[in-house]
Every structure is written in C-alpha cells, then in structure tokens.
Protein backbone atom coordinates (compact mmCIF):
# COMPACT_ATOMS: atom_id res chain seq x y z
CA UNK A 1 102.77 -158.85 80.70
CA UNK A 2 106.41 -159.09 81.32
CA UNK A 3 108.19 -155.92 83.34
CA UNK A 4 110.23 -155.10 80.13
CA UNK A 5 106.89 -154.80 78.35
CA UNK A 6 104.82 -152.82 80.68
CA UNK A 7 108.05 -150.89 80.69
CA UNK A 8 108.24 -150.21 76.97
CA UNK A 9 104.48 -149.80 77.21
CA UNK A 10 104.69 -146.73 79.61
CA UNK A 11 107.29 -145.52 77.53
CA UNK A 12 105.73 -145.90 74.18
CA UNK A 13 102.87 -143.55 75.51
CA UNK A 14 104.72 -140.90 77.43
CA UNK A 15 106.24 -140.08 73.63
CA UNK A 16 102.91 -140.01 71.91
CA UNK A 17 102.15 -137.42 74.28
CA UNK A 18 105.37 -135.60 73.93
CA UNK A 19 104.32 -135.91 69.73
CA UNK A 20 100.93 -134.75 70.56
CA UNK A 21 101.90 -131.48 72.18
CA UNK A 22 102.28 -129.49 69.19
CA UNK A 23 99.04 -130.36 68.49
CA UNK A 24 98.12 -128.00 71.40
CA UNK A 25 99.76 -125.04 70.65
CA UNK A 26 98.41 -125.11 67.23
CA UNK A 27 94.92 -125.20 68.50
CA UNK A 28 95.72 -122.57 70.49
CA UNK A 29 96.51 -120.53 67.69
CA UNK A 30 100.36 -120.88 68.43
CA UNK A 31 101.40 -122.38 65.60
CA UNK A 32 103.84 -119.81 64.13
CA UNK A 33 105.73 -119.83 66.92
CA UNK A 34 106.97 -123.37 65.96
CA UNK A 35 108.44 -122.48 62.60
CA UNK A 36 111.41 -122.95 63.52
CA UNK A 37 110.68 -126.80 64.39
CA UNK A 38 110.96 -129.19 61.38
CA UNK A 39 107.84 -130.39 62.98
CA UNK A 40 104.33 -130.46 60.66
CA UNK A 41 100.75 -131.50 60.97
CA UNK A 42 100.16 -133.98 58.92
CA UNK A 43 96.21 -134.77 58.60
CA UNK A 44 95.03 -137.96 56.51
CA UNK A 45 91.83 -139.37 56.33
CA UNK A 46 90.17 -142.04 58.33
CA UNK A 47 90.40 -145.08 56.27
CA UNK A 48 87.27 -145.68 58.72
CA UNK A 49 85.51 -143.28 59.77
CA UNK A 50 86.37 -140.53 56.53
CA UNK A 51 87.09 -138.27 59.18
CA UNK A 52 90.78 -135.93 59.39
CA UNK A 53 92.87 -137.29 61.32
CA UNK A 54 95.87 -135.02 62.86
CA UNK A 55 99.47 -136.80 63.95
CA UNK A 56 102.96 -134.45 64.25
CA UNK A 57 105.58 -135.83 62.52
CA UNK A 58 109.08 -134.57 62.16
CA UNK A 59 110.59 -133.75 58.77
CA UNK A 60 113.26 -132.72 56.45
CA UNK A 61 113.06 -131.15 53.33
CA UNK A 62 114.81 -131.90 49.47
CA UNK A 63 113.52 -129.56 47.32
CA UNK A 64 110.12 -129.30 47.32
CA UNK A 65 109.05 -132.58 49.11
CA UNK A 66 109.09 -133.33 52.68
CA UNK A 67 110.50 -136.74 54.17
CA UNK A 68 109.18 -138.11 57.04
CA UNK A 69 110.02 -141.70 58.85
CA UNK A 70 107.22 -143.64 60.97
CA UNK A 71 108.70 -144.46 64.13
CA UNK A 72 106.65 -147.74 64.69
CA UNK A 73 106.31 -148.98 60.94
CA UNK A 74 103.87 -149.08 58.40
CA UNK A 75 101.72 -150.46 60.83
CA UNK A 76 100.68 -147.08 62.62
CA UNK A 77 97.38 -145.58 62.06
CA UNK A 78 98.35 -142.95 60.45
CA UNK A 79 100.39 -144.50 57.99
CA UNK A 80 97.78 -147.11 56.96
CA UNK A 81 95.23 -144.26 56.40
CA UNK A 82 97.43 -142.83 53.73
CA UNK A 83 98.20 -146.52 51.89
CA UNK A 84 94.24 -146.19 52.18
CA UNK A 85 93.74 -143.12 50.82
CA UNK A 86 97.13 -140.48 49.92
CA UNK A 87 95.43 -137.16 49.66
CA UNK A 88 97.03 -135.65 52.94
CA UNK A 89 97.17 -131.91 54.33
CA UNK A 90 100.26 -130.44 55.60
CA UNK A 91 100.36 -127.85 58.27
CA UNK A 92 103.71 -125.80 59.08
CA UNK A 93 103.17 -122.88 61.23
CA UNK A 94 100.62 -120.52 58.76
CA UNK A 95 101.21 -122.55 55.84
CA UNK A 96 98.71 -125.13 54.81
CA UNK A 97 99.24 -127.26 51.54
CA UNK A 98 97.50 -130.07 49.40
CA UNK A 99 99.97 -132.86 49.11
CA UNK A 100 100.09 -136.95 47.99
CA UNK A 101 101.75 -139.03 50.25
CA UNK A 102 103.80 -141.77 49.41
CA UNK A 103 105.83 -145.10 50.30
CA UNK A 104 109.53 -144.56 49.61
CA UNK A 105 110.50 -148.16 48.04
CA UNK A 106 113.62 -146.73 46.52
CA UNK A 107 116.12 -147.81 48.85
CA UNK A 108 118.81 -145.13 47.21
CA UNK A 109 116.09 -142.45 47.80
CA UNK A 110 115.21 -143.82 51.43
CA UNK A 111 118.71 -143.56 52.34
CA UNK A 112 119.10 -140.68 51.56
CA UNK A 113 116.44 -139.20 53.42
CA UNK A 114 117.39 -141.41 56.38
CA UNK A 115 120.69 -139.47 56.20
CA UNK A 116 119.50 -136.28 56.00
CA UNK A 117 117.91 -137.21 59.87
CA UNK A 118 120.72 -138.81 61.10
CA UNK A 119 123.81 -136.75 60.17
CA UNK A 120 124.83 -134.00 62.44
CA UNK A 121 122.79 -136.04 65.19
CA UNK A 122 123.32 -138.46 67.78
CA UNK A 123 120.13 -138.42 68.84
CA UNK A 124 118.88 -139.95 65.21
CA UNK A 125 121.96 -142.00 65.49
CA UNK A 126 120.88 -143.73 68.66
CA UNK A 127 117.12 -143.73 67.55
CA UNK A 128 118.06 -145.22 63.88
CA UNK A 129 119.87 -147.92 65.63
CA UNK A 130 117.00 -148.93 68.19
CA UNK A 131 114.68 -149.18 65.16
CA UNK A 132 116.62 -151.53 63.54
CA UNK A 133 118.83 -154.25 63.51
CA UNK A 134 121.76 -152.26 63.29
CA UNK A 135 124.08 -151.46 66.10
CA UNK A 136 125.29 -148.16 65.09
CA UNK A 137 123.73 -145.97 62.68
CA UNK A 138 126.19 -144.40 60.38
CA UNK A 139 125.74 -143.90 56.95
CA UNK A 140 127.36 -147.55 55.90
CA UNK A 141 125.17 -149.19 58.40
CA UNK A 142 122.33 -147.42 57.56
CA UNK A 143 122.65 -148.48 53.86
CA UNK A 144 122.52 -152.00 55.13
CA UNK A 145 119.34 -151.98 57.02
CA UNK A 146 117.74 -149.36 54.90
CA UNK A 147 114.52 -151.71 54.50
CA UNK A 148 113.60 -152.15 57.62
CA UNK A 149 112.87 -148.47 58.16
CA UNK A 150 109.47 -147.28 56.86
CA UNK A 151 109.94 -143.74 54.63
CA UNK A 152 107.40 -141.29 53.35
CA UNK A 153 107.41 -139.07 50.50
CA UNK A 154 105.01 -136.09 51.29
CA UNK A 155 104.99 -133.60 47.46
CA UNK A 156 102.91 -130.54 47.38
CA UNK A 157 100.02 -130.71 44.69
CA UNK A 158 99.36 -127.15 44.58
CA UNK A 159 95.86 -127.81 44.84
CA UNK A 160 93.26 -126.83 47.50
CA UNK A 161 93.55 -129.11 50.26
CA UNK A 162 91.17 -131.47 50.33
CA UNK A 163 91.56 -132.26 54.28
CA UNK A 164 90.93 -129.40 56.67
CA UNK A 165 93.58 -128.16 58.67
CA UNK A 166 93.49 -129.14 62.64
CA UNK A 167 90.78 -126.66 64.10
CA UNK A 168 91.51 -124.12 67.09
CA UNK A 169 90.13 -124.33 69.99
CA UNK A 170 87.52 -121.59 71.19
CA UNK A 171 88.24 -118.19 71.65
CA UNK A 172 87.57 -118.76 75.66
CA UNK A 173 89.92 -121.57 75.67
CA UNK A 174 92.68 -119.85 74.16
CA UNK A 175 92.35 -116.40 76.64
CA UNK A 176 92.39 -119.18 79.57
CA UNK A 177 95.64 -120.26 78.41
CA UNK A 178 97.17 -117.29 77.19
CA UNK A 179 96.37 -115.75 80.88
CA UNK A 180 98.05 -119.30 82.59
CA UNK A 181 101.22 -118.86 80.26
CA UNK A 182 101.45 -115.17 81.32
CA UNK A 183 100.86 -116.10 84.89
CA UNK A 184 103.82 -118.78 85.32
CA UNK A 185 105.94 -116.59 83.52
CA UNK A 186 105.54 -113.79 85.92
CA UNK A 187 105.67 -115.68 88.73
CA UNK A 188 108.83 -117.36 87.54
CA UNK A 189 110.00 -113.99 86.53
CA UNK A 190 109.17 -112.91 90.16
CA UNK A 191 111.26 -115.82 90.88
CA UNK A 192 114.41 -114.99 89.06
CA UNK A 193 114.69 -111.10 90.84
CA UNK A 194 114.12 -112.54 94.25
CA UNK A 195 117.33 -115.06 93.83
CA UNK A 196 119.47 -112.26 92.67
CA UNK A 197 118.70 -109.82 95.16
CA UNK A 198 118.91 -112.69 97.75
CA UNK A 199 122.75 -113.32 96.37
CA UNK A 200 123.01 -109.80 95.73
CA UNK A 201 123.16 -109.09 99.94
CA UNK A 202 125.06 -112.88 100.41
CA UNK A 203 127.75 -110.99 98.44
CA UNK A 204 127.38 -107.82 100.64
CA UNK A 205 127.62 -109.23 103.76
C-alpha cells in the first residue's frame, strides 16, 4: 500500500468516526439536543443479516422529503441495503418516521438537491469538487458532473415504522456519562475563573 493510500485510509476512518458520534449522544438519550443539526439517523435493514442497521447522514429538506448524498457512492453499505430493501426509519432528535428511500435518477431533481448543500457553503463546495471530476463546484459545474454524485430521496410514509429506532444505552451507562460531562465542565469551568483572577492581579500590579 502506497503512502497516499494508507494516508487516505487513515483519513477515510477518522470521518466515519466523526459520522458515528451522533450515534452516541442519541444512545445516550441526547438526541434532542441535536435538533438543530440537519443531521438524522437513518436505519435500513441488513440486506444480510435482516437486522437495523444505524448510519448518520446529513440532510436538507424540500417540502416534505429529505435529501441526502452518499459520500463514497452507491457502493456503501448502507446504501446497498436500501437498493435491497427501501423501507427505512428516520430519526431527528424525538421524531421518528416510516419512510421509502430512493435513488434520485433525475438529474434536474439531483441538482437541485446538490445545490441546496452546496450554496451558502464552501465547505460543500470543496467537498462537491473532491467527489467528482469537477474542479470547482458551483452551480454550472455542478450541473455538469451531476451523475457522478450518488442522491437519495428519503419521503415520509406516514406509517408505523417498520425498523426500530437506534436503542439507548442502559440507564447506568447514561448516569456514567452524564456525571463525566458534568465533571469536565466544572473542572473547565474551574479553569476559566482561575485565568481571570490570575489576569485580574497581572492588571493590578
């Protein structure tokens, strides 16, 4: 393996662990707190083992569906389970819905939820662009390479899910981290009043 591939390797992983996070602090009951994120839990079904599977995936909204783009293609697990099978659950914060997930092979459509990531950031900008062939990815460019990017329709059913919702963890668990969180923040709290008294008597002297 080549340095540029370990490289990308190392890299690759350190964001699925950044994606997975949220995944935490919904098993730990924290969920709500992250309504403000266009983040979700989107759970699909094994096209293995049957089982729910949980991934976070960021999204924007028209209407009533969600869009969501898979970083790595159609080729990610996730994404295969739902060509497999399309019944998914979506979790935002304290809302959980049934929903049918679908390709987007309507390049008009898929460009326009590409847009609605991109504009008013440079963040999707650069990302867009690193995904694809593109070197820049503005709306003309984008409209260009529009196929190469791999978009998902997610529409409520109004049904009961079918998929459970990501389970918390147990009621111990959660008190051990609740206590941890309190206990950093106090301590950096601590932290904070030390440094200003500390350039409160610099100022004095």
């Amino acid at each position: 393996m080549s340095l540029s591939s370990a490289t990308i390797d190392r890299s690759r992983d350190l964001a699925m662990q950044l994606l997975r996070a949220p995944l935490h602090l919904y098993k730990l009951g924290w969920g709500p707190a992250l309504n403000w994120i266009p983040l979700l839990i989107l759970t699909t079904r094994g096209r293995k083992s049957g089982l729910a599977r949980h991934v976070v995936v960021e999204y924007r909204r028209h209407g009533s569906k969600y869009y969501i783009v898979s970083g790595w293609g159609a080729d990610t697990d996730w994404c295969r389970n739902i060509q497999q099978d399309n019944r998914v659950t979506i979790q935002h914060g304290e809302q959980i819905v049934d929903a049918r997930a679908q390709l987007v092979d309507d390049a008009a459509e898929a460009l326009r939820a590409l847009y609605m990531f991109s504009r008013n950031s440079w963040i999707y900008e650069m990302l867009f662009a690193r995904m694809s062939s593109a070197r820049a990815a503005d709306l003309n460019t984008l409209a260009e390479v529009v196929e190469e990017f791999t978009v998902l329709r997610l529409e409520p059913t109004g049904d009961e899910p079918e998929l459970p919702a990501i389970e918390p963890y147990s009621e111990q668990v959660r008190q051990v981290a609740l206590f941890f969180v309190l206990a950093v923040g106090l301590r950096l709290l601590v932290a904070v009043l030390r440094s200003g008294k500390s350039k409160g008597r610099e100022d004095g002297a």
